[in-house]
Structures are given as C-alpha cells and as structure tokens.
Protein backbone atom coordinates (compact mmCIF):
# COMPACT_ATOMS: atom_id res chain seq x y z
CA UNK A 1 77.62 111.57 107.41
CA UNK A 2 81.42 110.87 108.02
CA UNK A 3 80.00 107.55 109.72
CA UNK A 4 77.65 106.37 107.22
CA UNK A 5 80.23 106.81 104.48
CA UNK A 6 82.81 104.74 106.18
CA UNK A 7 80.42 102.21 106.86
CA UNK A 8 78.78 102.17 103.51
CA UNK A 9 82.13 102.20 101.04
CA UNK A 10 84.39 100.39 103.47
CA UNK A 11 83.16 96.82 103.40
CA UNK A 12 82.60 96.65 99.60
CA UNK A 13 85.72 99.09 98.23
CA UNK A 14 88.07 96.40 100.37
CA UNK A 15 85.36 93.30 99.18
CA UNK A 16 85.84 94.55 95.59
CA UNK A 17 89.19 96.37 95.03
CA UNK A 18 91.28 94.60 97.79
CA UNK A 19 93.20 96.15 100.87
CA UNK A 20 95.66 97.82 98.47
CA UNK A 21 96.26 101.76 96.95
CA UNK A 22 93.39 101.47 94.58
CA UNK A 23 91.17 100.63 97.55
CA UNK A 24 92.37 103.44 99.76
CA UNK A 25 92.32 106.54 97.29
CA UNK A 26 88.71 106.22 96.65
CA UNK A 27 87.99 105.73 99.87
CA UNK A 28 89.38 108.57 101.22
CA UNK A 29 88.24 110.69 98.39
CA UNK A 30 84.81 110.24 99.15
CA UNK A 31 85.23 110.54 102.86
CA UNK A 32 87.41 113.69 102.72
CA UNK A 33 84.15 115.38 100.65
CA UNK A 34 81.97 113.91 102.97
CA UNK A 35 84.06 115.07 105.99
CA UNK A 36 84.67 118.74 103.96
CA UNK A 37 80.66 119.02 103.39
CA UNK A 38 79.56 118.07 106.98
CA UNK A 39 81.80 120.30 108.88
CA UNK A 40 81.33 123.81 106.50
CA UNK A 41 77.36 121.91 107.02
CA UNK A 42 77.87 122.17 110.84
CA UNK A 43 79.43 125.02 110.57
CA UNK A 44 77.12 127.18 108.92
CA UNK A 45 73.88 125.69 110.25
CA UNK A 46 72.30 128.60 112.76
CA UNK A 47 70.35 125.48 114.90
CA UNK A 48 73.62 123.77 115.61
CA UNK A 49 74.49 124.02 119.25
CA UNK A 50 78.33 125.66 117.90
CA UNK A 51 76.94 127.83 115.71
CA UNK A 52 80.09 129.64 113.97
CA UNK A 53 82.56 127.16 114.37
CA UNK A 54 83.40 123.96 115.54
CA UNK A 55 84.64 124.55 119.29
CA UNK A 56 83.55 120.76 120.83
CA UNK A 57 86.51 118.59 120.88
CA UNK A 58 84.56 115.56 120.52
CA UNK A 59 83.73 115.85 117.10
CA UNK A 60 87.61 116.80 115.45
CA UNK A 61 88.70 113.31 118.07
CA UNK A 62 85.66 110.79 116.69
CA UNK A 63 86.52 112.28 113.02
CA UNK A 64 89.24 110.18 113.09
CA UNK A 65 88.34 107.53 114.83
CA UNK A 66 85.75 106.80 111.85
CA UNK A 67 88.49 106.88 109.57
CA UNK A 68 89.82 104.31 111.40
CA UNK A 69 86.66 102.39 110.95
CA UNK A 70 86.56 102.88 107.46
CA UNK A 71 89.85 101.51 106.93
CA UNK A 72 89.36 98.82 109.35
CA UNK A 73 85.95 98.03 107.14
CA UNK A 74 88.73 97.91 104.25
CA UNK A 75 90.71 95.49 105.71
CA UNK A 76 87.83 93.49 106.54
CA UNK A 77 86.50 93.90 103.15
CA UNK A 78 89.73 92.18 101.75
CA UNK A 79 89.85 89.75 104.21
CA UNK A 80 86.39 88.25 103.46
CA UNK A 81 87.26 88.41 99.78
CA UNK A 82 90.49 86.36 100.33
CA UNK A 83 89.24 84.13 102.51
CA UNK A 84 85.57 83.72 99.50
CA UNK A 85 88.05 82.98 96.85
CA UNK A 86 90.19 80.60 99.26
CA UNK A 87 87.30 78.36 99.93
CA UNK A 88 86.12 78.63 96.20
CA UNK A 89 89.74 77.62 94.71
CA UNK A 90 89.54 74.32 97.28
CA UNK A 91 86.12 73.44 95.62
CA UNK A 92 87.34 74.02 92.30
C-alpha cells in the first residue's frame, strides 16, 4: 500500500505543487497513514506469515526505501513541470 501511494501521489503532488514544503507535507501525510494502516493491517491479520508483530527485517528496510521513491517521484514531478513550462515560455 506504502508502494502504490508513493507511486500514485508522487509524480503529480511534485507535477502540480512543485519540489518545495507544500509538496512534501502532503505527501508524507498521506504516506505516514498509509504506512500507520498497513503495518497495525499486517500486524493484526491472523493469515500473515508474522502474525503478532512485525519480526522480518525486510519490510521496516524497503519502508524506507519507498519513501525514497516517493520523494524521488517528487522531484521528478517538478522536474517535468519545469522543464513543460520551459518549452511552453520559448513558444510563447
């Protein structure tokens, strides 16, 4: 969920808002809910393979990893937008 939330508000909070604060707080407001519901989710669930806690290392390393990703996305976001109003600006 962590993934599909970085992926899906990355790109278009840094396309829309820019690689700046008001970019970043919503971004990691949504993905700390996301990240808060998915691991009391995992937590909780009786058919996960931890069942009581979250003992595998992998998942508290790739956590932020996809943060990373989601700010990366950000950045990438911006940089699209910059470089879209660049090449409109030199046709104007």
């Amino acid at each position: 969920m962590t993934l599909a939330a970085s992926i899906l508000f990355g790109f278009p909070l840094g396309f829309l808002l820019g690689f700046r604060r008001r970019a970043y707080i919503p971004f990691t407001v949504v993905w700390a809910i996301v990240f808060v519901v998915q691991t009391l989710d995992l937590t909780f669930d009786t058919t996960a393979p931890n069942y009581g806690g979250q003992r595998w290392w992998g998942y508290w390393v790739a956590q932020p990893a996809i943060f990373a990703l989601g700010f990366a996305l950000l950045w990438l976001g911006a940089r699209f937008r910059a470089r879209h109003q660049h090449r409109t600006q030199q046709a104007v």
